[in-house]
C-alpha atoms as a PDB file:
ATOM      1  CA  UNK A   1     115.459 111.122  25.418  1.00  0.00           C
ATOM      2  CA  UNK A   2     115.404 114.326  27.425  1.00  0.00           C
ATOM      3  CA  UNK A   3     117.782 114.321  30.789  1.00  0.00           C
ATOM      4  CA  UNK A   4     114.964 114.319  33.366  1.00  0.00           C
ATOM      5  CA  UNK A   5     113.306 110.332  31.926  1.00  0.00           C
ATOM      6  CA  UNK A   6     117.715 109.592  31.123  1.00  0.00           C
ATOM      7  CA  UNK A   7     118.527 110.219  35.243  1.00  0.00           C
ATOM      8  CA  UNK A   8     115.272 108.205  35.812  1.00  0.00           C
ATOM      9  CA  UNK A   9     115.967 105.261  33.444  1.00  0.00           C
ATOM     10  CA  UNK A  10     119.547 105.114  34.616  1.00  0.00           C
ATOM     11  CA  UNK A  11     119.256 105.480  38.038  1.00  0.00           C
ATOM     12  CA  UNK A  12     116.399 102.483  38.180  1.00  0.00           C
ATOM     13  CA  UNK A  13     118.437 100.032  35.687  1.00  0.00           C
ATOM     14  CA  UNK A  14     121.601 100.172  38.456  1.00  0.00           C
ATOM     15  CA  UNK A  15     118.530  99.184  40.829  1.00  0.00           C
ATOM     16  CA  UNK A  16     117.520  96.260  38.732  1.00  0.00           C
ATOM     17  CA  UNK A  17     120.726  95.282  37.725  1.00  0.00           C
ATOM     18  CA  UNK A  18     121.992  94.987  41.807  1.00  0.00           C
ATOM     19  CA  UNK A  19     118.706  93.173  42.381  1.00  0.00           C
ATOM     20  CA  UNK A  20     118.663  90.533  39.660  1.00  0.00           C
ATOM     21  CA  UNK A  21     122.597  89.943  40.389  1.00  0.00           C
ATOM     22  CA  UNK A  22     124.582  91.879  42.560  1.00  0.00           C
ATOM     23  CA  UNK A  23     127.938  90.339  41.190  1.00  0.00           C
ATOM     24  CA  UNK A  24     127.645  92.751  37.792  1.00  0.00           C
ATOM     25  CA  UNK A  25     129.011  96.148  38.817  1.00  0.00           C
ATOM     26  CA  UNK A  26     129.485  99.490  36.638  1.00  0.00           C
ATOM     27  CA  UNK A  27     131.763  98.960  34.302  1.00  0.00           C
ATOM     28  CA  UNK A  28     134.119 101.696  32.835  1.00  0.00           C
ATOM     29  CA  UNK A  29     136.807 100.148  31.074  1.00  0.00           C
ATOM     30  CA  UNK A  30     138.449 101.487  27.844  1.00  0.00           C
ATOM     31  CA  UNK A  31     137.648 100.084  24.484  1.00  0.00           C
ATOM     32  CA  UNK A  32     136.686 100.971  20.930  1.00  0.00           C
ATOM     33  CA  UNK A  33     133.719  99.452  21.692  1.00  0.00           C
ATOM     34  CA  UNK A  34     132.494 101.381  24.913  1.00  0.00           C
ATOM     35  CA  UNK A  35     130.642 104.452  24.099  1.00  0.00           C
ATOM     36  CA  UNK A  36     129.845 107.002  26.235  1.00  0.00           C
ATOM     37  CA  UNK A  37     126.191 107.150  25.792  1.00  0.00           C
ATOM     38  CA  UNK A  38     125.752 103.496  26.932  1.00  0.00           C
ATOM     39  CA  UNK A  39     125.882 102.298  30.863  1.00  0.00           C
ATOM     40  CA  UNK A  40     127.815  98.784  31.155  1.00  0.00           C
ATOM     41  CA  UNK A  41     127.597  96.432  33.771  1.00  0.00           C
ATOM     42  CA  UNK A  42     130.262  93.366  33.950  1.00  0.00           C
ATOM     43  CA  UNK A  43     130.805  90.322  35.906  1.00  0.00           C
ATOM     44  CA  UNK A  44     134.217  89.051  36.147  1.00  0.00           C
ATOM     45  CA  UNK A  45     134.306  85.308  35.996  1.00  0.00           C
ATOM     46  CA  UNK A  46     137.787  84.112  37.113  1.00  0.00           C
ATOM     47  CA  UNK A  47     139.219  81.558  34.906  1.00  0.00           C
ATOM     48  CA  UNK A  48     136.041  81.464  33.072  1.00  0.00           C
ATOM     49  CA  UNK A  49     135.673  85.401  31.210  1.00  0.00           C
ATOM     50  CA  UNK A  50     133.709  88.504  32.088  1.00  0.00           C
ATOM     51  CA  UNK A  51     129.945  88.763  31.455  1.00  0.00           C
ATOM     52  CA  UNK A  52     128.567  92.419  30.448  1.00  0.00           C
ATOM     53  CA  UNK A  53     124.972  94.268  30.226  1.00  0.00           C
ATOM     54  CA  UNK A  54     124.541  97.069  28.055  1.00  0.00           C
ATOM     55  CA  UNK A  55     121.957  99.665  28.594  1.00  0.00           C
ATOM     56  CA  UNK A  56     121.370 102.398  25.128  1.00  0.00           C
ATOM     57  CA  UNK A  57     119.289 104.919  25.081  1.00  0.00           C
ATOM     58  CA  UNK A  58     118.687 106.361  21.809  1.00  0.00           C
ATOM     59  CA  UNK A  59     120.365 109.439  21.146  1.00  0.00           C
ATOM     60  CA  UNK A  60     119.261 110.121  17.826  1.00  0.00           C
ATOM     61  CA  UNK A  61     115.038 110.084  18.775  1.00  0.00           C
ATOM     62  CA  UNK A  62     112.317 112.199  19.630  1.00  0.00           C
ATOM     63  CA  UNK A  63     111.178 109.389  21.746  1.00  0.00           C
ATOM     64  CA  UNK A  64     112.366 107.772  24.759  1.00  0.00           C
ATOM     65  CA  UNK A  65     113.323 104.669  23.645  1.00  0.00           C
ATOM     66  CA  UNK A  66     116.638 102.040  24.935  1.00  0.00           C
ATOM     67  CA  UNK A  67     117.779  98.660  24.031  1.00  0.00           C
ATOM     68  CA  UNK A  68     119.734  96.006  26.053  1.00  0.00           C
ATOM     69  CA  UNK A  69     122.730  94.199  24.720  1.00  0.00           C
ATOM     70  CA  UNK A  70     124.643  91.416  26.765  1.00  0.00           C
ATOM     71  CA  UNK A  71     127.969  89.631  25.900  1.00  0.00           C
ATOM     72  CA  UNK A  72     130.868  88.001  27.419  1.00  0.00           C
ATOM     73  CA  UNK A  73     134.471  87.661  26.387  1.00  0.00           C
ATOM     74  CA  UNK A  74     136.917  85.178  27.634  1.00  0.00           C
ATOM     75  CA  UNK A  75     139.547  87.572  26.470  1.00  0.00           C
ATOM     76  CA  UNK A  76     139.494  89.781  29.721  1.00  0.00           C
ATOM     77  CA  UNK A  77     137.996  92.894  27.919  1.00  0.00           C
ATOM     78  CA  UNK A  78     134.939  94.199  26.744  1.00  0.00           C
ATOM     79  CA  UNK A  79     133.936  92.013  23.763  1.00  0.00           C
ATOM     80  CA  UNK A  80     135.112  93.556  20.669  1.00  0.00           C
ATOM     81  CA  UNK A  81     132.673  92.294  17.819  1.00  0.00           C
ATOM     82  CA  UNK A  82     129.936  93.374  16.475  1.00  0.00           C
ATOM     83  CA  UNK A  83     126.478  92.501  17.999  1.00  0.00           C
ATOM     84  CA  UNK A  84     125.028  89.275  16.323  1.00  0.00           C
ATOM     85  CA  UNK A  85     121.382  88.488  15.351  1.00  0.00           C
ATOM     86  CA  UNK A  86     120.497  85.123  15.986  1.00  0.00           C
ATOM     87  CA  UNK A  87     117.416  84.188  17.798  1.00  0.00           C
ATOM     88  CA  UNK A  88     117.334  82.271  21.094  1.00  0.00           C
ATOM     89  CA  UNK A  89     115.397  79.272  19.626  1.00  0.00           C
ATOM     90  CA  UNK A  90     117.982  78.485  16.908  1.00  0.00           C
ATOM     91  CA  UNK A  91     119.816  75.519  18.497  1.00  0.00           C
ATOM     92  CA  UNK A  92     122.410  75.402  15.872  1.00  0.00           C
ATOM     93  CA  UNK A  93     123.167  79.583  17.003  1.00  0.00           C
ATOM     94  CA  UNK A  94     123.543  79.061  20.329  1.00  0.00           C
ATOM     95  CA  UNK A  95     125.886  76.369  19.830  1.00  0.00           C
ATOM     96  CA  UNK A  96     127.972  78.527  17.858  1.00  0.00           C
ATOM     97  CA  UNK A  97     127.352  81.426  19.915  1.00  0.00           C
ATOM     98  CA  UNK A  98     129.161  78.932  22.963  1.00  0.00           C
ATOM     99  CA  UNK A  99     131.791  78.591  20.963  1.00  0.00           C
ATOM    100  CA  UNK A 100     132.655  82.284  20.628  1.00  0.00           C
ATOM    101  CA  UNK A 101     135.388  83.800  22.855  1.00  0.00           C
ATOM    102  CA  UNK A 102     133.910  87.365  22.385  1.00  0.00           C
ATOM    103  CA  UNK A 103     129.948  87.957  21.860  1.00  0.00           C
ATOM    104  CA  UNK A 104     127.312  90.496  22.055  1.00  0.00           C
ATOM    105  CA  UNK A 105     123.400  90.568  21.030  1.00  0.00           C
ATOM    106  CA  UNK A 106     120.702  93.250  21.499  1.00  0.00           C
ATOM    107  CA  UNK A 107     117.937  91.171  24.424  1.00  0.00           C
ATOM    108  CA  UNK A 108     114.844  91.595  22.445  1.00  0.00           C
ATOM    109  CA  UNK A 109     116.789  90.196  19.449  1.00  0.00           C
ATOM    110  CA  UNK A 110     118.054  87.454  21.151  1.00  0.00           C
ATOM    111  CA  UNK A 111     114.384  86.593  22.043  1.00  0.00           C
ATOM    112  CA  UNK A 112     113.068  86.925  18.764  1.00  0.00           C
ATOM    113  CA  UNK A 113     111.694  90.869  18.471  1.00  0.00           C
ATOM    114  CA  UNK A 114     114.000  93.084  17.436  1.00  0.00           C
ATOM    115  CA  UNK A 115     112.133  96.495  19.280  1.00  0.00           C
ATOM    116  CA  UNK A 116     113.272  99.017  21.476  1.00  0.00           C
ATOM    117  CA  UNK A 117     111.580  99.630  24.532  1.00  0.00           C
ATOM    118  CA  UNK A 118     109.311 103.310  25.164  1.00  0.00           C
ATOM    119  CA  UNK A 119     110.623 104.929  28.022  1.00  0.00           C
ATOM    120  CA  UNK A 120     107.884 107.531  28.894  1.00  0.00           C
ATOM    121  CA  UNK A 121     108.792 109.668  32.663  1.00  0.00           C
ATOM    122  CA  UNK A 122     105.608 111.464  32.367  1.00  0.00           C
ATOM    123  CA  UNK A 123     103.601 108.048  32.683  1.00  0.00           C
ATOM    124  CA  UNK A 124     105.584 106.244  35.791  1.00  0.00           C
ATOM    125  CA  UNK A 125     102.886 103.340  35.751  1.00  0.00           C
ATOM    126  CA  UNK A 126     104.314 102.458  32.064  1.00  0.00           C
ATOM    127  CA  UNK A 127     107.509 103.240  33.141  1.00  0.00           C
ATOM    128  CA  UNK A 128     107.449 100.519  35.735  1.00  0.00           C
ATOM    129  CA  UNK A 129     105.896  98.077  33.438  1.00  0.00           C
ATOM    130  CA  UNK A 130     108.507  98.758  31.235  1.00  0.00           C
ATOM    131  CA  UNK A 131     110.938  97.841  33.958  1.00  0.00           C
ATOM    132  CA  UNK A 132     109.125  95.070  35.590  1.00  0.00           C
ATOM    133  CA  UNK A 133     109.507  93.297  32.124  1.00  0.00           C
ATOM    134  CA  UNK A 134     113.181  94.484  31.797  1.00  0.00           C
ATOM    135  CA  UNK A 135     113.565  93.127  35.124  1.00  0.00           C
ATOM    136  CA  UNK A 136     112.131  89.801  34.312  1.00  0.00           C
ATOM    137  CA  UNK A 137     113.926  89.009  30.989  1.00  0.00           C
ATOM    138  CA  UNK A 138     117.190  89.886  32.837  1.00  0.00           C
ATOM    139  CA  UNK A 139     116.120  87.062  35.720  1.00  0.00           C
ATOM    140  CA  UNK A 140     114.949  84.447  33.693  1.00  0.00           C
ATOM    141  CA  UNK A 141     116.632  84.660  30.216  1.00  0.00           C
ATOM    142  CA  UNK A 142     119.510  86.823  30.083  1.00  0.00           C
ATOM    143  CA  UNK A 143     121.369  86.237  33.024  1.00  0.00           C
ATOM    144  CA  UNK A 144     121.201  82.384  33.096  1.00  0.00           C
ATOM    145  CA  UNK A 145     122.020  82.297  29.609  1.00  0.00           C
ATOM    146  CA  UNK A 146     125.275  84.566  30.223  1.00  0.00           C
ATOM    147  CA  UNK A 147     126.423  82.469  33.217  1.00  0.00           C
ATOM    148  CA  UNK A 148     125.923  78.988  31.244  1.00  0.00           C
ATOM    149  CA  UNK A 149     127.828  80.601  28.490  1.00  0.00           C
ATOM    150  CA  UNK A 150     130.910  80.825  30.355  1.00  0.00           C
ATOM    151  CA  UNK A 151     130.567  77.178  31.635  1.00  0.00           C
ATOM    152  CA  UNK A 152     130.963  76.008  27.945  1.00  0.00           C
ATOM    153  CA  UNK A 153     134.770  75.634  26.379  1.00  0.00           C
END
């Protein structure tokens, strides 16, 4: 992804992020897990865990492409596992995924597509599309799911 479309995509997640739930702030603590390529939000639960968001832009393509991961870890850190691959629909996952203290899973594989999303700065109308969608998977899927998560022991 070239630096101009990065700024862009960065600076409007942040704005989504603060919209959809102002409680998840940057987050830019130390693990082997945290790489500097990726923007994390978290959401420090007290008692209960901390909740993250994981924005990745692909370093490695010609196109402008990102993923989303979210997590949570009722360890106090950034969740130190690898990310899982169970779909959102598999009842007998998400009961295990509950029972995890530490967790992680890309969004679109969580709801059943594992793709990337195109990131294109010379065409803002499909970059807002793009992040209209982003926007409303965050609203209705991702962030209720993360918050129930937490309310499981």
């Amino acid at each position: 992804m070239n630096a101009k479309d990065r700024r862009l995509l960065i600076t409007r997640f942040k704005e989504i992020v603060a919209k959809t739930d102002p409680q998840f702030l940057p987050f830019n603590g130390a693990s082997p897990y945290v790489f500097p390529s990726h923007l994390y939000f978290s959401y420090e639960r007290p008692g209960r865990g901390m909740l993250f968001l994981d924005l990745s832009i692909n370093q490695k393509s010609d196109k402008s492409d990102f993923t989303l991961q979210f997590g949570w870890s009722r360890l106090g850190r950034f969740p130190e596992v690898l990310s899982v691959h169970y779909y959102m629909d598999d009842l007998a996952a998400g009961i295990r995924r509950y029972s995890q203290p530490e967790y992680m899973q890309r969004v679109m594989m969580f709801l059943g597509r594992d793709t990337w999303w195109c990131f294109d700065g010379s065409n803002p109308e499909q970059c807002e599309e793009v992040l209209k969608v982003v926007e409303d998977i965050l609203r209705a899927k991702i962030i209720p799911y993360l918050v129930g998560a937490l309310e499981h022991e």
